[in-house]
Structures are given as structure tokens and as C-alpha cells.
Protein backbone atom coordinates (compact mmCIF):
# COMPACT_ATOMS: atom_id res chain seq x y z
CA UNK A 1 0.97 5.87 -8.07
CA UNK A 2 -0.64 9.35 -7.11
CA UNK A 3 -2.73 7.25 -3.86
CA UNK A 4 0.30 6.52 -2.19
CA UNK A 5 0.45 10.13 -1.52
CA UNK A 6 -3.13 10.33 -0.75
CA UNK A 7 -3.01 7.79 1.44
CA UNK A 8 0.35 8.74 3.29
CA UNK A 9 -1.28 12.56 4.17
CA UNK A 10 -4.20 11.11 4.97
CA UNK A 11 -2.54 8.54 7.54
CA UNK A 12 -0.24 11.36 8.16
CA UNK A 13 -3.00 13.47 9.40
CA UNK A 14 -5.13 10.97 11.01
CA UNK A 15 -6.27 11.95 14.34
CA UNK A 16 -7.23 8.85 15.77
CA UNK A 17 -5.22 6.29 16.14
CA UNK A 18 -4.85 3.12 13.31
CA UNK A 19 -3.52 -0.25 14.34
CA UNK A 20 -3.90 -1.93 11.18
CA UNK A 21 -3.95 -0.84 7.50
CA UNK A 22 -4.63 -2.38 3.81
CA UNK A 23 -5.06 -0.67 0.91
CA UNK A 24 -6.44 -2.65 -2.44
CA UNK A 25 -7.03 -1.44 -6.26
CA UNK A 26 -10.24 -0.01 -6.25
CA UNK A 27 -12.31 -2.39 -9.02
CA UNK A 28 -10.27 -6.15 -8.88
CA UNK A 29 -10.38 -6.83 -5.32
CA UNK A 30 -12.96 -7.70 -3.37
CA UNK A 31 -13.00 -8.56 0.66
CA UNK A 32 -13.42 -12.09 1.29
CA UNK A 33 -12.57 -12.63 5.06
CA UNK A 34 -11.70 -9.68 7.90
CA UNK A 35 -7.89 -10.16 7.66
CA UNK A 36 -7.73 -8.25 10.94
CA UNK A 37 -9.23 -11.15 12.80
CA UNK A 38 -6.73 -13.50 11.60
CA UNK A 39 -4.32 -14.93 14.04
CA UNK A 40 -2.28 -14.69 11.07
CA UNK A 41 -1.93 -11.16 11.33
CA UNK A 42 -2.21 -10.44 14.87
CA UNK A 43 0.95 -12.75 15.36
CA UNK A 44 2.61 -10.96 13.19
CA UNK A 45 2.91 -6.95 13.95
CA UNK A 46 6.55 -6.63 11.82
CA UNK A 47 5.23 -8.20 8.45
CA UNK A 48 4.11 -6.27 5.55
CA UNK A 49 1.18 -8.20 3.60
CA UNK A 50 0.88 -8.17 -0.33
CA UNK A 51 -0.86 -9.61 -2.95
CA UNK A 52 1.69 -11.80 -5.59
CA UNK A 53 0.99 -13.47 -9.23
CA UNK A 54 1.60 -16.76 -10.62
CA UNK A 55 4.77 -15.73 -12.18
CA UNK A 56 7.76 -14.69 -11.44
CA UNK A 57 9.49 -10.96 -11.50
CA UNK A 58 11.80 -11.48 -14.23
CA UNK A 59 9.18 -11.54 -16.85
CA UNK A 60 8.54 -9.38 -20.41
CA UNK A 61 5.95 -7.35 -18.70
CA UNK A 62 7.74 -6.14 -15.85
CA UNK A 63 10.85 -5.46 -18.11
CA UNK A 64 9.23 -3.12 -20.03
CA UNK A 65 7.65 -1.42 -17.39
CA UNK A 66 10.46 -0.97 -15.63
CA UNK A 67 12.52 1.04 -18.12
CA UNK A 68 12.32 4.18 -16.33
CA UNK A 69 13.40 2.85 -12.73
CA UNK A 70 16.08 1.01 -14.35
CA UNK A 71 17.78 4.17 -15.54
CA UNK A 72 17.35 6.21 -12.79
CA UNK A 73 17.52 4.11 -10.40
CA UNK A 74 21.46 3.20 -9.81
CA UNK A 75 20.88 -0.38 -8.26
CA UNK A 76 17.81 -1.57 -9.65
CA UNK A 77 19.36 -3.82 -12.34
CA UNK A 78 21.35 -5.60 -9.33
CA UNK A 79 17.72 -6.03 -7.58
CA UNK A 80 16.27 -7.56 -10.78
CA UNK A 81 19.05 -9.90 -10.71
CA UNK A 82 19.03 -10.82 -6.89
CA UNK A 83 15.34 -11.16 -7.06
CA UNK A 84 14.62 -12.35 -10.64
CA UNK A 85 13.27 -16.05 -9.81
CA UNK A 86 11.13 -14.89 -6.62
CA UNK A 87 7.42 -14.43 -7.27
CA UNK A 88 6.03 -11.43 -8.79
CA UNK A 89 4.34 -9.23 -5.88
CA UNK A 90 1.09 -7.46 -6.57
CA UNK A 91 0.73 -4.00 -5.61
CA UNK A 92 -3.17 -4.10 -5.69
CA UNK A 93 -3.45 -5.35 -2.08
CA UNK A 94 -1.24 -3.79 0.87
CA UNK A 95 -1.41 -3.87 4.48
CA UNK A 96 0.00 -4.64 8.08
CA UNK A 97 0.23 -3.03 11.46
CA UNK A 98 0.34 0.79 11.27
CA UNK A 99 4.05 1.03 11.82
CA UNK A 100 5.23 -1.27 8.98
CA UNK A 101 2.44 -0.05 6.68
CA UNK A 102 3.00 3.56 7.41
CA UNK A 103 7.35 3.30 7.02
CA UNK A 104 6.68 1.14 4.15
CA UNK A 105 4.45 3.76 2.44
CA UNK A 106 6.96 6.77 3.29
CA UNK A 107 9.79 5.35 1.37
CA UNK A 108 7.42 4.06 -1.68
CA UNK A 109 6.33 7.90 -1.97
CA UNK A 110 10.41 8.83 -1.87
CA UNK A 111 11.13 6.24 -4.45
CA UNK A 112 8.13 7.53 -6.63
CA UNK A 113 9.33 11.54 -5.66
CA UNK A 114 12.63 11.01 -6.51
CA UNK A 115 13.14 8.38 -9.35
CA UNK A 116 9.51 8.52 -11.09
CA UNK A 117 8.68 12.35 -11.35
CA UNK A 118 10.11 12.79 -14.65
CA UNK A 119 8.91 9.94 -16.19
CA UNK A 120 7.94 10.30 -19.44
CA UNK A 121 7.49 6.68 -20.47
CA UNK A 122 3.54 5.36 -21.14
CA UNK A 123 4.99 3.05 -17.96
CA UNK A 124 3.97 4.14 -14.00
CA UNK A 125 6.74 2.26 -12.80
CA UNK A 126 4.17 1.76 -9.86
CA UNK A 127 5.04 -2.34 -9.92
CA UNK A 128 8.85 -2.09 -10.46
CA UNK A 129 8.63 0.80 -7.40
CA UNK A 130 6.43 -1.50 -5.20
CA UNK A 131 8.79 -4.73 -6.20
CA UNK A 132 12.21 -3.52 -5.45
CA UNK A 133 10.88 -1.58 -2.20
CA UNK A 134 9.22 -4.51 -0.82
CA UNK A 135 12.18 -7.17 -2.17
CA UNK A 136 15.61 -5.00 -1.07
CA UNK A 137 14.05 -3.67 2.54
CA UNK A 138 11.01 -5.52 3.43
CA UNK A 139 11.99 -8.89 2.12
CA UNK A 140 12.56 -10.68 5.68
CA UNK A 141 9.20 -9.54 6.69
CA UNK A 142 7.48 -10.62 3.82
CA UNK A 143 3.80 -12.18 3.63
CA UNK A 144 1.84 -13.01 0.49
CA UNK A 145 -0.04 -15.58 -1.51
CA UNK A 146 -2.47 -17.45 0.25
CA UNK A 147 -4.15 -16.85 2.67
CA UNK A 148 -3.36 -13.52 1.38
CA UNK A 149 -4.81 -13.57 -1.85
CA UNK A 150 -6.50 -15.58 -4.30
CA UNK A 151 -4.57 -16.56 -7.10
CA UNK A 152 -4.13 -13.31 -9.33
CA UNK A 153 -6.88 -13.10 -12.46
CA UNK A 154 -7.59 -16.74 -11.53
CA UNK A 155 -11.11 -15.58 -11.12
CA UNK A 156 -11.60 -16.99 -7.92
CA UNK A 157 -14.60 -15.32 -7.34
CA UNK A 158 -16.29 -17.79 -4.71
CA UNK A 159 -12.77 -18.54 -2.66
CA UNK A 160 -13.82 -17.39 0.79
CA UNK A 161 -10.60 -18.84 2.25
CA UNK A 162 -8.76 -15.82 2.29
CA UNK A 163 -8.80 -12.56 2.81
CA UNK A 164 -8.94 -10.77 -0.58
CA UNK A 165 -10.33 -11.75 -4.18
CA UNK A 166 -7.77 -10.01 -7.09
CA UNK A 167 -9.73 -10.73 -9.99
């Protein structure tokens, strides 16, 4: 969770000016096509792009690594419940228009400040953070999935009808 921060003062800093941002795990994903070109994207300055799984967010693994959020968190157990049969979204590939990208990463480094400092679980909480973020304020301006992403460790590794390749 520590490169949200490096990316936000980085962005933060920046003194030219960035129309378009993603940010991807550093070892899983690979480029496939220039998601900037994509009319896609350029139609769509308001949406937040993400990379999602083949299951959905109520599952065993998010559950346990969510333990920490869920107590600290006062309405987190009401967004698990709201949101438990929508699609698990990946946190390994991020992007949009500056605006969205940049508001969106602001409040994911207050939710991480204030809820995930003083965890002491073996947990980041960086999924259950980047979930209920992206699900309770961002949900209306939602885009994952294809063309997005290939499916997650589907091993997709010659796809090159999307934009990014996560595992």
C-alpha cells in the first residue's frame, strides 16, 4: 500500500501537466495495447479503470484479509453486504483521466492513513481498501474486465485484445 503515497506526491508534485494515468503491480502485468488511444477511454474522462477477477468479493480470501478494515472501519461490513455478489476488483491495474485518478488516489491514501496505520495483522488490507473505495464512491463510474484486462491468472499471455496482461 506504501505506492499509493509514492505515487500521490509524485503526481502531487508533478510539474507538467498529466492527462491520463495507470498504475499496474510491478511483475504480473504486462502492456498489451496503448489504452490511451482507445476511444474507450477518451470517451470516457469521469470513469476510473481497474483490473477485476473471476470471482466475486464475498469470497474466503478477501474475508480474511479484510479483518482489520472491518473493525476499524464503522461501515465496511454494510459495504461487504451491498457489494458481496459484484465482481472482485483488482488493485494491480489503475487508471483514468488525471482528475478521477488523482481524487481517487487521495482518498485511498486517507483510507490507508486513517484505518490501516495500526495494522498489525499479516493482512495489507490494500484489496479490501481499494474494493470498498472504488464500490461505495466510484461505483457509477466504474470500468473493468475486458477490454480492461485479461482474465486474472488466466495466463493470457498472447491476448493482445486489451490493454493489460495480469498474469
Amino acid at each position: 500500500m506504501y505506492r499509493y503515497f509514492i505515487y500521490r506526491d509524485f503526481l502531487a508534485k508533478s510539474l507538467d501537466p498529466i492527462q491520463g494515468v495507470f498504475v499496474t503491480d510491478v511483475s504480473d502485468v504486462t502492456l498489451a495495447q496503448n489504452p490511451f488511444n482507445d476511444p474507450l477511454y477518451q470517451d470516457n474522462p469521469k470513469t476510473l479503470f481497474c483490473g477485476d477477477e473471476p470471482t466475486l468479493l464475498a469470497n474466503e480470501w478477501m474475508l480474511a484479509h479484510a479483518t482489520h478494515l472491518r473493525e476499524q472501519m464503522a461501515d465496511y461490513r454494510a459495504y461487504e453486504e451491498r457489494f458481496a455478489a459484484e465482481t472482485l476488483l483488482n488493485c494491480g491495474i489503475i487508471g483514468g483521466a488525471f482528475p478521477i485518478f488523482f481524487d481517487f488516489l487521495q482518498q485511498l491514501c486517507d483510507i490507508h492513513e486513517r484505518y490501516n496505520r495500526a495494522n498489525k495483522t499479516a493482512y495489507t488490507g490494500d484489496m479490501g481498501a481499494f474494493n470498498y473505495l472504488a464500490r461505495t464512491r466510484f461505483n457509477e463510474n466504474l470500468c473493468h474486465g475486458f477490454p480492461v484486462n485479461t482474465v486474472f491468472k488466466g495466463y493470457e499471455n498472447d491476448r493482445m485484445d486489451c490493454w493489460f496482461r495480469h498474469k
